[in-house]
PDB file of N, CA and C in Angstrom:
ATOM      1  N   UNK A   1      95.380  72.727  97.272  1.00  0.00           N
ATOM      2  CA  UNK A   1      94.031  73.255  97.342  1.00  0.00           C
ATOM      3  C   UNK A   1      94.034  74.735  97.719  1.00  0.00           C
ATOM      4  N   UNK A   2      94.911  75.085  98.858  1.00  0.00           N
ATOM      5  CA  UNK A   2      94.985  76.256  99.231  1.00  0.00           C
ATOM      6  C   UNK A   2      95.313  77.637  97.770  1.00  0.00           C
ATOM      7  N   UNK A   3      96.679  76.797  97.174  1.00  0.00           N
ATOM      8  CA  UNK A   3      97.416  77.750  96.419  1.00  0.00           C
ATOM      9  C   UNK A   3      95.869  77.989  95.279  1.00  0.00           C
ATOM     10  N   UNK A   4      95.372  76.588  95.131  1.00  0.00           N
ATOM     11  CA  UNK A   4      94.330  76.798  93.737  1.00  0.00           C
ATOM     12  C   UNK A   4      93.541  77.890  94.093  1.00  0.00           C
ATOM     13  N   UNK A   5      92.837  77.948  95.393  1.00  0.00           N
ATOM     14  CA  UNK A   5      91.916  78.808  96.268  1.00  0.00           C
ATOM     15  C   UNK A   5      92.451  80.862  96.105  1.00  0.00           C
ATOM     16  N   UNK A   6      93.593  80.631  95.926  1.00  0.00           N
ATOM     17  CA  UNK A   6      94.563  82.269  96.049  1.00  0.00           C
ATOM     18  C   UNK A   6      94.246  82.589  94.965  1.00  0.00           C
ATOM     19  N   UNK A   7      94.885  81.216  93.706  1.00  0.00           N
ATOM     20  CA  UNK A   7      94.942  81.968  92.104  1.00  0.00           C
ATOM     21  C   UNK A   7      93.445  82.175  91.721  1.00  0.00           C
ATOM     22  N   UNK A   8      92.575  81.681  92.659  1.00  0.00           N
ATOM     23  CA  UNK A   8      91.293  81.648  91.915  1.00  0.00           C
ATOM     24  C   UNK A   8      90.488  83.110  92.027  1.00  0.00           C
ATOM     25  N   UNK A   9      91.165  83.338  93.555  1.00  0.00           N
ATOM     26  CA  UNK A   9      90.725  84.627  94.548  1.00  0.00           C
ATOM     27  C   UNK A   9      91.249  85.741  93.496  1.00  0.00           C
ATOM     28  N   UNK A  10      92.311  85.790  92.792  1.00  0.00           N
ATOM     29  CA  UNK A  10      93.705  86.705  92.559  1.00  0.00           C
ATOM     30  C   UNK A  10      93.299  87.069  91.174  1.00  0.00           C
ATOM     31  N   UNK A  11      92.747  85.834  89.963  1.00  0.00           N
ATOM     32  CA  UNK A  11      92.124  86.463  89.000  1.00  0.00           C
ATOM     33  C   UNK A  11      90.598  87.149  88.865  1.00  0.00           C
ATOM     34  N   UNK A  12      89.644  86.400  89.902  1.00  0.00           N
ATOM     35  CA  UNK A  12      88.337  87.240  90.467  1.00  0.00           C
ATOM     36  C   UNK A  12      88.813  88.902  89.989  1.00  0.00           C
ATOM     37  N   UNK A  13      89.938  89.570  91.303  1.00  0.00           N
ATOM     38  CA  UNK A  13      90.290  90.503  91.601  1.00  0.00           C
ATOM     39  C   UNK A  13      90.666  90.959  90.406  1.00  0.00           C
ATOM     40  N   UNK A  14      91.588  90.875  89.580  1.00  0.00           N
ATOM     41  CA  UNK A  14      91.871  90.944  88.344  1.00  0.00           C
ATOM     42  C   UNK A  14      91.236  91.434  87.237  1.00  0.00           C
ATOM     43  N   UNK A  15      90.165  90.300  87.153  1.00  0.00           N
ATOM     44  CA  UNK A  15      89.230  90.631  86.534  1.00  0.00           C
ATOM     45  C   UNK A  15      87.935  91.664  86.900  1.00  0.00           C
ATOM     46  N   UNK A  16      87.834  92.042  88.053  1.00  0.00           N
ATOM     47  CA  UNK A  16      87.058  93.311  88.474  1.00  0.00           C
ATOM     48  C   UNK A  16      87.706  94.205  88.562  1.00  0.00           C
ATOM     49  N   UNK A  17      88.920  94.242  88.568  1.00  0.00           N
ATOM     50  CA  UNK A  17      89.529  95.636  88.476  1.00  0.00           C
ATOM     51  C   UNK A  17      90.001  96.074  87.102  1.00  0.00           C
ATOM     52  N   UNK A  18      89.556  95.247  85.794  1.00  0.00           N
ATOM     53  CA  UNK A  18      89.863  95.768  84.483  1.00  0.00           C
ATOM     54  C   UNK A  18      88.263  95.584  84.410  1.00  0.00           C
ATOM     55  N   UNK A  19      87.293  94.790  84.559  1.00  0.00           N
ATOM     56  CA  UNK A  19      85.744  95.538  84.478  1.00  0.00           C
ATOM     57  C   UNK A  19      86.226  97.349  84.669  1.00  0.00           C
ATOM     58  N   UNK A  20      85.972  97.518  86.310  1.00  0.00           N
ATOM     59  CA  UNK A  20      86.010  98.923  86.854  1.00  0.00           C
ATOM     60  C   UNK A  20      86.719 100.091  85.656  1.00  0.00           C
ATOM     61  N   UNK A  21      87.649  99.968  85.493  1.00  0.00           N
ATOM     62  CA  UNK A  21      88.629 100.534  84.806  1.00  0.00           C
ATOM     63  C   UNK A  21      87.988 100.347  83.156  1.00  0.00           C
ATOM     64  N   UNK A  22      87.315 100.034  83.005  1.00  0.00           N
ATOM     65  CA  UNK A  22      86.359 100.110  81.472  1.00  0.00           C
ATOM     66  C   UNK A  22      85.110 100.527  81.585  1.00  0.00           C
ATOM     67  N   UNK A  23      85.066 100.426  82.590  1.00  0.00           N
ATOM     68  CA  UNK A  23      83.626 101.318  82.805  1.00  0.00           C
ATOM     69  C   UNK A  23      83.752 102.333  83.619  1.00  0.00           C
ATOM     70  N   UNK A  24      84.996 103.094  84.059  1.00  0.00           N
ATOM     71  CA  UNK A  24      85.238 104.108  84.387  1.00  0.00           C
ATOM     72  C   UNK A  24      85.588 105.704  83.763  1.00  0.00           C
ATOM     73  N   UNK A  25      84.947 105.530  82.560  1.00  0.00           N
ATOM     74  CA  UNK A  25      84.851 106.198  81.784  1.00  0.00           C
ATOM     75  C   UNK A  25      84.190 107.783  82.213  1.00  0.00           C
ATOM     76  N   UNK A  26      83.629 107.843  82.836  1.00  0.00           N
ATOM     77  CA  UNK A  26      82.630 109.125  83.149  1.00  0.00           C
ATOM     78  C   UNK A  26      83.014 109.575  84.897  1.00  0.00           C
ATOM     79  N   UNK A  27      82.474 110.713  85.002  1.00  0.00           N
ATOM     80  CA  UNK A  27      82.141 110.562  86.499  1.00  0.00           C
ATOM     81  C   UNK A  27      81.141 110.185  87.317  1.00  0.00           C
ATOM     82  N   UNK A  28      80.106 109.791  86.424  1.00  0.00           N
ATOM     83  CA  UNK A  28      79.006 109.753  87.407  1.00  0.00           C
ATOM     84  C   UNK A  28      79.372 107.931  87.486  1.00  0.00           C
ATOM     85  N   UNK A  29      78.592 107.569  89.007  1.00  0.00           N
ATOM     86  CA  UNK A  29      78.968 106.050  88.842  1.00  0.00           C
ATOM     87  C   UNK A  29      77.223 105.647  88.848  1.00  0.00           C
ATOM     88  N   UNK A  30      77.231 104.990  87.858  1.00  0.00           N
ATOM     89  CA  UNK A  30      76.575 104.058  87.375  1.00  0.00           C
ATOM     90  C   UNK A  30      75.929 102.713  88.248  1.00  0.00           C
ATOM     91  N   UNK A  31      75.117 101.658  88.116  1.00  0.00           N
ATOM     92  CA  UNK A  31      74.944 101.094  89.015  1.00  0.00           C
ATOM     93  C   UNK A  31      75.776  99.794  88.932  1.00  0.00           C
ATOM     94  N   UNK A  32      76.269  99.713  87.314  1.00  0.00           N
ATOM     95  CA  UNK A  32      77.152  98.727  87.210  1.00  0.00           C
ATOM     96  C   UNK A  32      78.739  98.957  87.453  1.00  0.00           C
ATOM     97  N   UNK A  33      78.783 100.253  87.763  1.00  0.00           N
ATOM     98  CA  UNK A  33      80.345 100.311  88.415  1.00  0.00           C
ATOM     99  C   UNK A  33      79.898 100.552  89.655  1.00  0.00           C
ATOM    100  N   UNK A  34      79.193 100.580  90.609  1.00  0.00           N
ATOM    101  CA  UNK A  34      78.983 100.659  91.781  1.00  0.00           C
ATOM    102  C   UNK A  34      79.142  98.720  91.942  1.00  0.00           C
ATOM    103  N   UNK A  35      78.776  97.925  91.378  1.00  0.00           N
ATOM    104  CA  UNK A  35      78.430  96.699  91.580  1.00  0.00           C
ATOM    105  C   UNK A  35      79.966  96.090  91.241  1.00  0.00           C
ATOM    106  N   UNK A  36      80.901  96.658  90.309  1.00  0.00           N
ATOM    107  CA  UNK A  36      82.255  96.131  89.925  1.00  0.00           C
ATOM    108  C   UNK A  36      83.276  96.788  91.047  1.00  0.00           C
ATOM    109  N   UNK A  37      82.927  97.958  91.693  1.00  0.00           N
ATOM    110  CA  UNK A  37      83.423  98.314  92.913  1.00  0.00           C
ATOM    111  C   UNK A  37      82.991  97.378  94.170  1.00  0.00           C
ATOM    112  N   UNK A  38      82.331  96.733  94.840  1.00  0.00           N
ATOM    113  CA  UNK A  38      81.955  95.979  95.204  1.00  0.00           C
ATOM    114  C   UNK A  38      82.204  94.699  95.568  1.00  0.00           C
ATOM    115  N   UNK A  39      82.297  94.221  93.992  1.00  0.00           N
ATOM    116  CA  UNK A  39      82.661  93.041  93.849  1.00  0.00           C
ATOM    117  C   UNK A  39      84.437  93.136  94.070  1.00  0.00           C
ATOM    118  N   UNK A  40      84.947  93.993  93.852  1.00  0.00           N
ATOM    119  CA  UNK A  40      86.290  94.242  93.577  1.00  0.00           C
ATOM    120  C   UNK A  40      86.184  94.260  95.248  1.00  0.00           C
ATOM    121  N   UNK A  41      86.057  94.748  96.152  1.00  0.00           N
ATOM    122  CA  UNK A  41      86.450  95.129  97.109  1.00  0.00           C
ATOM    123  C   UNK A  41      86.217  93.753  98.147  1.00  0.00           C
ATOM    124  N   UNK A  42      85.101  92.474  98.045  1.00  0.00           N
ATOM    125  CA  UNK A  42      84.657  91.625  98.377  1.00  0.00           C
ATOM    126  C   UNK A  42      85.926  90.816  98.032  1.00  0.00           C
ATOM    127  N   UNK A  43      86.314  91.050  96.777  1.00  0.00           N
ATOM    128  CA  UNK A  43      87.277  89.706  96.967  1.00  0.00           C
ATOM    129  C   UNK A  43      88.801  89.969  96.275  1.00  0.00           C
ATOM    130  N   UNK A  44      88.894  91.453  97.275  1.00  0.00           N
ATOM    131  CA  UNK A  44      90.535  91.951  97.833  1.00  0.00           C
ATOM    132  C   UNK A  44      90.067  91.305  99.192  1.00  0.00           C
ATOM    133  N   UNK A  45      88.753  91.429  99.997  1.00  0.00           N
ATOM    134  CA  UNK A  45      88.815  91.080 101.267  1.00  0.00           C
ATOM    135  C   UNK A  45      89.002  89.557 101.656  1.00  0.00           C
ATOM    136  N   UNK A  46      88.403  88.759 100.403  1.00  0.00           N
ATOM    137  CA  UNK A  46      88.539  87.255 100.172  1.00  0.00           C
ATOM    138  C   UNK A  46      90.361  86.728 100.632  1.00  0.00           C
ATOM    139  N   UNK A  47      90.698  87.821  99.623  1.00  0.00           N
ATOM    140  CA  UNK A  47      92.068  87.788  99.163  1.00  0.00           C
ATOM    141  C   UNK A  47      92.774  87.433 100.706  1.00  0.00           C
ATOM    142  N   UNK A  48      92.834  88.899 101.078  1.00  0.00           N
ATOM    143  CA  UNK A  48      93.873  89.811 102.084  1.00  0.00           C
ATOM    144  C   UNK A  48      93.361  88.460 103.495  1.00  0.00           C
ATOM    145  N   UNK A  49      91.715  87.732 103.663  1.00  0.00           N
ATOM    146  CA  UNK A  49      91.779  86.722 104.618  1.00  0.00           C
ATOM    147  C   UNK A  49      92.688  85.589 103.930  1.00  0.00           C
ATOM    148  N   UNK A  50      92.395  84.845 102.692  1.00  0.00           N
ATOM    149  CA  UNK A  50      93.043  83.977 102.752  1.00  0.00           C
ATOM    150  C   UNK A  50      95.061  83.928 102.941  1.00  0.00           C
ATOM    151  N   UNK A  51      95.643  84.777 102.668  1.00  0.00           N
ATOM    152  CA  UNK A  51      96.998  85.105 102.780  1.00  0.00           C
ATOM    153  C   UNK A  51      96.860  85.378 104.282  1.00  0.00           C
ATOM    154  N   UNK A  52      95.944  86.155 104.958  1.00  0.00           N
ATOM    155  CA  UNK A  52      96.392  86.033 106.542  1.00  0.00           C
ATOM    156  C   UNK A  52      95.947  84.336 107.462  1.00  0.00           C
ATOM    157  N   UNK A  53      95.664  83.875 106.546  1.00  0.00           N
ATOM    158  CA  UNK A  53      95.275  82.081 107.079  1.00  0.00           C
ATOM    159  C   UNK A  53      96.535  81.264 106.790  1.00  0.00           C
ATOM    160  N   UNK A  54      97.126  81.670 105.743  1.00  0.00           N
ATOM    161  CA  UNK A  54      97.863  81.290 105.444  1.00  0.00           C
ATOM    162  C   UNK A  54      99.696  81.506 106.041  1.00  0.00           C
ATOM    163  N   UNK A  55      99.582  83.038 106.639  1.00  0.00           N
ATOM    164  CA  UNK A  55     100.423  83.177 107.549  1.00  0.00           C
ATOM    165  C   UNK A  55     100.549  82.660 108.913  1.00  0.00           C
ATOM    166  N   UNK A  56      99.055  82.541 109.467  1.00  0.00           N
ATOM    167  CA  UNK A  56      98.777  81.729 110.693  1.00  0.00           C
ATOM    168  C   UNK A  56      99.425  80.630 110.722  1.00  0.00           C
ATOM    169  N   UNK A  57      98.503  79.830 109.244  1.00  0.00           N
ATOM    170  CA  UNK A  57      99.155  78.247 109.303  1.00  0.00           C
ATOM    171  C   UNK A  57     100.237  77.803 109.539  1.00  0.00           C
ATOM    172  N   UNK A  58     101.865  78.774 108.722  1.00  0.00           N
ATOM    173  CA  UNK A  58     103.072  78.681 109.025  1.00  0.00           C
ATOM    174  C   UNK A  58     103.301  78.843 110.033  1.00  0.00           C
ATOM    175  N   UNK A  59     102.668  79.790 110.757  1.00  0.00           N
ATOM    176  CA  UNK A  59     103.556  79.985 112.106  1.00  0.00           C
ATOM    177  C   UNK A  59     103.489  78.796 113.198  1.00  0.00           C
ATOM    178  N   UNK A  60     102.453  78.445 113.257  1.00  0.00           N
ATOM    179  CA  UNK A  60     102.056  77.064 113.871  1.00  0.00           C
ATOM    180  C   UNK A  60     102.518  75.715 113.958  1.00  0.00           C
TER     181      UNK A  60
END
């Protein structure tokens, strides 16, 4: 359940960071790359908790 929970977290991320990067075309940011920045950054943070839960768990 856990590992399904990472890969699920891991393509999210994935997939907002090739959004970003296609709509990073210009300099001005837009409201839909403000929203793919965002989302991108929500679930690196998803991410970066579940791998530190997961270090806990081992140590225990």
């Amino acid at each position: 359940m856990v590992k399904t929970r990472i890969i699920a977290i891991a393509f999210l991320v994935l997939l907002s960071a090739g959004t970003f990067n296609r709509l990073s075309n210009n300099e001005n940011i837009r409201p839909m790359q403000f929203i793919s920045i965002f989302v991108l950054g929500v679930s690196t943070a998803f991410l970066i908790n579940e791998f530190v839960t997961l270090v806990k768990a081992k140590r225990q």
